[in-house]
C-alpha atoms as a PDB file:
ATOM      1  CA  UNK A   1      43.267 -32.803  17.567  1.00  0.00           C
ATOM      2  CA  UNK A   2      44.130 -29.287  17.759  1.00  0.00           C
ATOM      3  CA  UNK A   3      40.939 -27.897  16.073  1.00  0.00           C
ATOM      4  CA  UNK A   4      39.076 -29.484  17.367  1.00  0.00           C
ATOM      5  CA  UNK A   5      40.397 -28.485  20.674  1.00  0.00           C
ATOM      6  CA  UNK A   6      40.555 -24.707  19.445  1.00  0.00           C
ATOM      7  CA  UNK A   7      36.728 -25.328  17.983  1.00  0.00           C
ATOM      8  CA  UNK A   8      35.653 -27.003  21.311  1.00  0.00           C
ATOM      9  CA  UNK A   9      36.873 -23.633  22.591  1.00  0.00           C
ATOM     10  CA  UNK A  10      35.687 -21.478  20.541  1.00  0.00           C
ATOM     11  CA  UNK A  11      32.218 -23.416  20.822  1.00  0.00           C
ATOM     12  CA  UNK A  12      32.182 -22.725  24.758  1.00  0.00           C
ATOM     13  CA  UNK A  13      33.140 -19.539  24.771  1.00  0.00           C
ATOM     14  CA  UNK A  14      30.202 -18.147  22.661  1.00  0.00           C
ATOM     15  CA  UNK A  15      28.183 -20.799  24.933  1.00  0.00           C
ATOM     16  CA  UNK A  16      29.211 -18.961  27.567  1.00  0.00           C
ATOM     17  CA  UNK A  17      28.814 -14.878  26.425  1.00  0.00           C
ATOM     18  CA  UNK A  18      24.779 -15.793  24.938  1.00  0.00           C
ATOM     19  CA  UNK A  19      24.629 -17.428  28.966  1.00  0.00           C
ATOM     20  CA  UNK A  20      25.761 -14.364  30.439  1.00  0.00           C
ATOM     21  CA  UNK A  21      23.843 -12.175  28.162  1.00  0.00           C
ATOM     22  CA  UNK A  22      20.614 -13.948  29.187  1.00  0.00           C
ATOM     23  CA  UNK A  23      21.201 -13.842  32.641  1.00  0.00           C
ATOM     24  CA  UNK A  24      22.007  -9.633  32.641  1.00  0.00           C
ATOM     25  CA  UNK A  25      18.933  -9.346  30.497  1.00  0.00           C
ATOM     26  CA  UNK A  26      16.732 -11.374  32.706  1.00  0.00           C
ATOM     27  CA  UNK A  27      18.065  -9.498  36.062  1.00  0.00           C
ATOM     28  CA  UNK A  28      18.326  -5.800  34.520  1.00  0.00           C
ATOM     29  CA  UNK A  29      14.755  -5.156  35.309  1.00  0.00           C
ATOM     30  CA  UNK A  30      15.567  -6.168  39.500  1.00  0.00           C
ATOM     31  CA  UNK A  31      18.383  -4.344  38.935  1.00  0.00           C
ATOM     32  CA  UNK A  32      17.133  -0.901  37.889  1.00  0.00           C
ATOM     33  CA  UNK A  33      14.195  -0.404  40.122  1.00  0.00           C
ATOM     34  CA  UNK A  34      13.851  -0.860  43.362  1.00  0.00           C
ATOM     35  CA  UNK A  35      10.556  -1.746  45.214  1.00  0.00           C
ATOM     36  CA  UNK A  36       9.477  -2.078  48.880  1.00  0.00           C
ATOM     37  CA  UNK A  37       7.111  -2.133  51.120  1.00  0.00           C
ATOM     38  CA  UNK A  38       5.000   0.590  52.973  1.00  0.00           C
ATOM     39  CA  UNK A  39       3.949   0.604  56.939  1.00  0.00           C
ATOM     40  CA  UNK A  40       1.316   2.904  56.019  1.00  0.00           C
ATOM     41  CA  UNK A  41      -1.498   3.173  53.340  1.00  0.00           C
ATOM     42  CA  UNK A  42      -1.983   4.623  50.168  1.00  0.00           C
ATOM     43  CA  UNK A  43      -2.742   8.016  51.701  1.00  0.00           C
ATOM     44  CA  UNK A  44      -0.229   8.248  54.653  1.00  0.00           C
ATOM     45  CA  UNK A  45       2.359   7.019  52.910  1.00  0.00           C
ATOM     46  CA  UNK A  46       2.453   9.599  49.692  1.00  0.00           C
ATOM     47  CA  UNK A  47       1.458  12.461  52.859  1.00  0.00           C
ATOM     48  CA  UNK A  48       4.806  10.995  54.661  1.00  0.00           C
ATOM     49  CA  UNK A  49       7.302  11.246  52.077  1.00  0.00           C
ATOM     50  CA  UNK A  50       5.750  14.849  51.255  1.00  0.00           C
ATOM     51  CA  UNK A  51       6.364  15.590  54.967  1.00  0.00           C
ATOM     52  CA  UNK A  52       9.473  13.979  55.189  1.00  0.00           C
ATOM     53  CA  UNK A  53      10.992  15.555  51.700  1.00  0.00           C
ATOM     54  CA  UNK A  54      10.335  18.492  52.881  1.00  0.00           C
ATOM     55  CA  UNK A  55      11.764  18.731  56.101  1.00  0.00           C
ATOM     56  CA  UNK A  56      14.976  17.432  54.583  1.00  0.00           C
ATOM     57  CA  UNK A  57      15.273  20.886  52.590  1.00  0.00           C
ATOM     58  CA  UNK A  58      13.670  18.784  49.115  1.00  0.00           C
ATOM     59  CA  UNK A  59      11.100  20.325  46.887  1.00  0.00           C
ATOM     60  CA  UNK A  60       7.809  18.276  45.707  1.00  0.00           C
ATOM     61  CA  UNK A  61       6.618  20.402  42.526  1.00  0.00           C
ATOM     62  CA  UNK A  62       4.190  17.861  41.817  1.00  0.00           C
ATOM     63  CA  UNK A  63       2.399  14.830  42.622  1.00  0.00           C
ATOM     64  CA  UNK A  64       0.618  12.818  39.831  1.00  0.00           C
ATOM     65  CA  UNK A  65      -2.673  10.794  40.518  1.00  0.00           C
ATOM     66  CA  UNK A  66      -2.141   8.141  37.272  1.00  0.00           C
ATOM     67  CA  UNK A  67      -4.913   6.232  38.075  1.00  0.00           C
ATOM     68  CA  UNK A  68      -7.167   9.472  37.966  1.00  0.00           C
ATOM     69  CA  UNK A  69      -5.938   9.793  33.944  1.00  0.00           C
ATOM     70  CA  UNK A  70      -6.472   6.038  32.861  1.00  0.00           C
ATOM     71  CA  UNK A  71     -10.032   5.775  34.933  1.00  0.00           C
ATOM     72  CA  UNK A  72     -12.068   7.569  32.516  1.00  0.00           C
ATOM     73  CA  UNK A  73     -10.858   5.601  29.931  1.00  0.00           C
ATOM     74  CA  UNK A  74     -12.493   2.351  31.263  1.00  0.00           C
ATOM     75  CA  UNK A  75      -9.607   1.019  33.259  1.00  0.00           C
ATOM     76  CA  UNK A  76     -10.532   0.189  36.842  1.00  0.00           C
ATOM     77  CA  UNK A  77      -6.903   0.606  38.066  1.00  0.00           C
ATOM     78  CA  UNK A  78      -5.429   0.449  41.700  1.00  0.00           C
ATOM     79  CA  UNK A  79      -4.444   3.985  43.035  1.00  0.00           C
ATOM     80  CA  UNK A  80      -0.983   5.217  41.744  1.00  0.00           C
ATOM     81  CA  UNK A  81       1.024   8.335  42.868  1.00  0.00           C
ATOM     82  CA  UNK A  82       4.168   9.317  41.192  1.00  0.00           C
ATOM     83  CA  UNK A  83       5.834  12.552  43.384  1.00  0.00           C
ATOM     84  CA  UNK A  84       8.357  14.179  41.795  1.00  0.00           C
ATOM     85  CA  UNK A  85      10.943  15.004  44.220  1.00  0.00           C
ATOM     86  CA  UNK A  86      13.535  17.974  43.540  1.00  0.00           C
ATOM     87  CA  UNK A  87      16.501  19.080  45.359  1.00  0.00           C
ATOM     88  CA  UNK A  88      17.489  22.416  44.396  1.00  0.00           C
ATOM     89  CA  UNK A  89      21.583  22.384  44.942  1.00  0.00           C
ATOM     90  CA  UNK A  90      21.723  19.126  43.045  1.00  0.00           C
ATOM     91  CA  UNK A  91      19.215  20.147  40.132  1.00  0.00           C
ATOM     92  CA  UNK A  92      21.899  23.116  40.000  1.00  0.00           C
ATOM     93  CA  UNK A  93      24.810  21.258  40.060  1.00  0.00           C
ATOM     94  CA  UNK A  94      23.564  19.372  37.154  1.00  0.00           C
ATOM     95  CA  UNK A  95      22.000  21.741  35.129  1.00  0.00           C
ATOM     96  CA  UNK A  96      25.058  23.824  35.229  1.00  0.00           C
ATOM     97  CA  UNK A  97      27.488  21.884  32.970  1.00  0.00           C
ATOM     98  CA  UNK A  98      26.345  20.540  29.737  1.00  0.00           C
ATOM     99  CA  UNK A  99      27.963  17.292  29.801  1.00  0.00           C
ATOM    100  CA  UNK A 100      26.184  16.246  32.892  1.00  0.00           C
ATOM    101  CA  UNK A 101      22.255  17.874  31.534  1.00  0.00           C
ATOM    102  CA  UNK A 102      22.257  14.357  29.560  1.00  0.00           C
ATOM    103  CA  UNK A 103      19.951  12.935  32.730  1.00  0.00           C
ATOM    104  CA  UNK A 104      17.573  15.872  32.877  1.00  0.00           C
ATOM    105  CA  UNK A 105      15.463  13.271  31.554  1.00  0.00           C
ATOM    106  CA  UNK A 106      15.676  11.896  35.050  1.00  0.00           C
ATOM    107  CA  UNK A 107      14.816  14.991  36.648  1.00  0.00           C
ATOM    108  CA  UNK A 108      13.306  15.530  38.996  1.00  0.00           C
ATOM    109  CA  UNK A 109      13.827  12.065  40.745  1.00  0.00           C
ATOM    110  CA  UNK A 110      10.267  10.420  40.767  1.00  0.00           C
ATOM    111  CA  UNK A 111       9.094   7.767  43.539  1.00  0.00           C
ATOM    112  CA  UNK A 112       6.073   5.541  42.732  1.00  0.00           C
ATOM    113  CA  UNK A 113       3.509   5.095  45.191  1.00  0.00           C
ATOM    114  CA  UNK A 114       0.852   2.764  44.467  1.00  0.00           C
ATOM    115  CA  UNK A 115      -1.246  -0.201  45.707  1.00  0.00           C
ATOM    116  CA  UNK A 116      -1.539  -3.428  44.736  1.00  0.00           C
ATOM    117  CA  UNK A 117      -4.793  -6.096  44.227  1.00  0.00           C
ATOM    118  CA  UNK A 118      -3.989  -7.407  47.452  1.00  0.00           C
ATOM    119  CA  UNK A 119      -3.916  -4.414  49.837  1.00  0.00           C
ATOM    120  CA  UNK A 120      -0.363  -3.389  50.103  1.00  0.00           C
ATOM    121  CA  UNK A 121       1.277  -0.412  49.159  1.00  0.00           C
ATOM    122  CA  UNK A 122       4.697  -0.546  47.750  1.00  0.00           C
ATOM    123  CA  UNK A 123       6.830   2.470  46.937  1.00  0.00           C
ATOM    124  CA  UNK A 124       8.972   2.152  43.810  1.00  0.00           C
ATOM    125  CA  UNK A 125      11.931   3.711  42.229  1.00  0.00           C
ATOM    126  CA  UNK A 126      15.042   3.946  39.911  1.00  0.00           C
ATOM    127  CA  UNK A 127      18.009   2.416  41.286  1.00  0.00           C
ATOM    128  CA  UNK A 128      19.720   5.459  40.704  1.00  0.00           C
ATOM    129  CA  UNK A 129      23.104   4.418  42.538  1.00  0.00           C
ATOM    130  CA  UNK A 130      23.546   1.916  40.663  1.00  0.00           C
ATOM    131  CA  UNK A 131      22.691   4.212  37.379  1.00  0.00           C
ATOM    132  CA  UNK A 132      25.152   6.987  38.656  1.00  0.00           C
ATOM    133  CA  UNK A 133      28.112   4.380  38.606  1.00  0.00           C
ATOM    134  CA  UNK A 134      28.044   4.330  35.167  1.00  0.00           C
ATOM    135  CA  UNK A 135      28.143   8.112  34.312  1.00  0.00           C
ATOM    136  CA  UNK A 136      31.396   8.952  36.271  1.00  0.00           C
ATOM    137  CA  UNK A 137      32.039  13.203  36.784  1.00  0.00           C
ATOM    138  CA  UNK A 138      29.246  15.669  38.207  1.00  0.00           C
ATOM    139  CA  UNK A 139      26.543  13.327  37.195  1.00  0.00           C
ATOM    140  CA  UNK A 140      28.033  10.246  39.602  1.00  0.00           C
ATOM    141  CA  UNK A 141      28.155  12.483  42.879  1.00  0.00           C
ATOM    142  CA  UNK A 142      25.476  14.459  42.590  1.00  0.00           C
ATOM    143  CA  UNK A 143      23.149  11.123  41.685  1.00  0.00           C
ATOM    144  CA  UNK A 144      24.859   9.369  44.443  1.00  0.00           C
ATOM    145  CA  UNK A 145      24.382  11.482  46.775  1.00  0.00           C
ATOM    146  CA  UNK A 146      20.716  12.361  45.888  1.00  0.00           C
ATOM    147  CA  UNK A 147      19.838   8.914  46.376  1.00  0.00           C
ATOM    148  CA  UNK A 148      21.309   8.534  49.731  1.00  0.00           C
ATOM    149  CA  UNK A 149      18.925  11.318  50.367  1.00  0.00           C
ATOM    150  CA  UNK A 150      15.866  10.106  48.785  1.00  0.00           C
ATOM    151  CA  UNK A 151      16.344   7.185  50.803  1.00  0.00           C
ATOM    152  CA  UNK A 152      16.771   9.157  53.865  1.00  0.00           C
ATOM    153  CA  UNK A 153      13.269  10.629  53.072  1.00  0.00           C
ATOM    154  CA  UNK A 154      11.487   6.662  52.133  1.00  0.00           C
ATOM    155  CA  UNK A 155      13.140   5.539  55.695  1.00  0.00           C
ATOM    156  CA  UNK A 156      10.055   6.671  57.422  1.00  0.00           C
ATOM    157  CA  UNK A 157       7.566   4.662  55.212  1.00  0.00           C
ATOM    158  CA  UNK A 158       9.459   1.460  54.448  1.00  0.00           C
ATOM    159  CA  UNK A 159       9.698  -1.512  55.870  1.00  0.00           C
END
């Protein structure tokens, strides 16, 4: 009676981690991007956030047509802007210790633009806030507070 109460527990417990471990795996993809709406169009809305970054003291080095790259190669593709968006204090903050450069592959943030087959445009991006939780120090309140600000700078284009 006792194991097989111990294996009936044993049995439920693994039961139970493989459940949980599907459900994270399913939802980490909702989780680490986050997508809404734009008032505007394709146009206004990548002109809006360069506006709006920049009056908020935030640097746009670059904006990236994808769909101009793929095109030639036979792919008729919706329109797709990726700005990169760069704050100059928190780049600096990061870039000057070492133990926090380990998400320069993250810089500078990027915010997806594009439009989809039926009309809308949606504006896309890493859930960094909920990335910066996990990285504690430097990184966690200089992410944390960058993404307050990038949101700051979507407000005007969102839904």
């Amino acid at each position: 009676m006792t194991k097989r109460f111990i294996m009936t527990g044993i049995g439920g417990f693994l039961v139970g981690i493989v459940a949980m471990m599907l459900t994270a795996f399913s939802a980490a993809p909702k989780l680490m991007v986050v997508e809404d709406e734009s008032l505007y169009n394709f146009e206004d809305t990548v002109e809006m956030i360069k506006t709006t970054a920049a009056e908020q003291d935030w640097k746009v080095p670059t904006v990236h047509m994808i769909h101009d790259a793929v095109t030639p190669y036979g792919y008729e593709v919706g329109r797709v802007a990726v700005l990169e968006l760069c704050q100059p204090h928190h780049a600096g903050k990061i870039l000057a210790e070492d133990g926090a450069k380990v998400v320069t592959s993250m810089m500078p943030c990027r915010i997806s633009v594009y439009e989809t087959d039926d009309d809308r445009v949606i504006v896309s991006r890493m859930n960094t806030s909920l990335m910066a939780q996990a990285f504690g120090g430097t990184v966690a309140s200089v992410m944390a507070e960058a993404t307050g600000e990038n949101e700051a700078i979507l407000e005007s284009v969102l839904q």
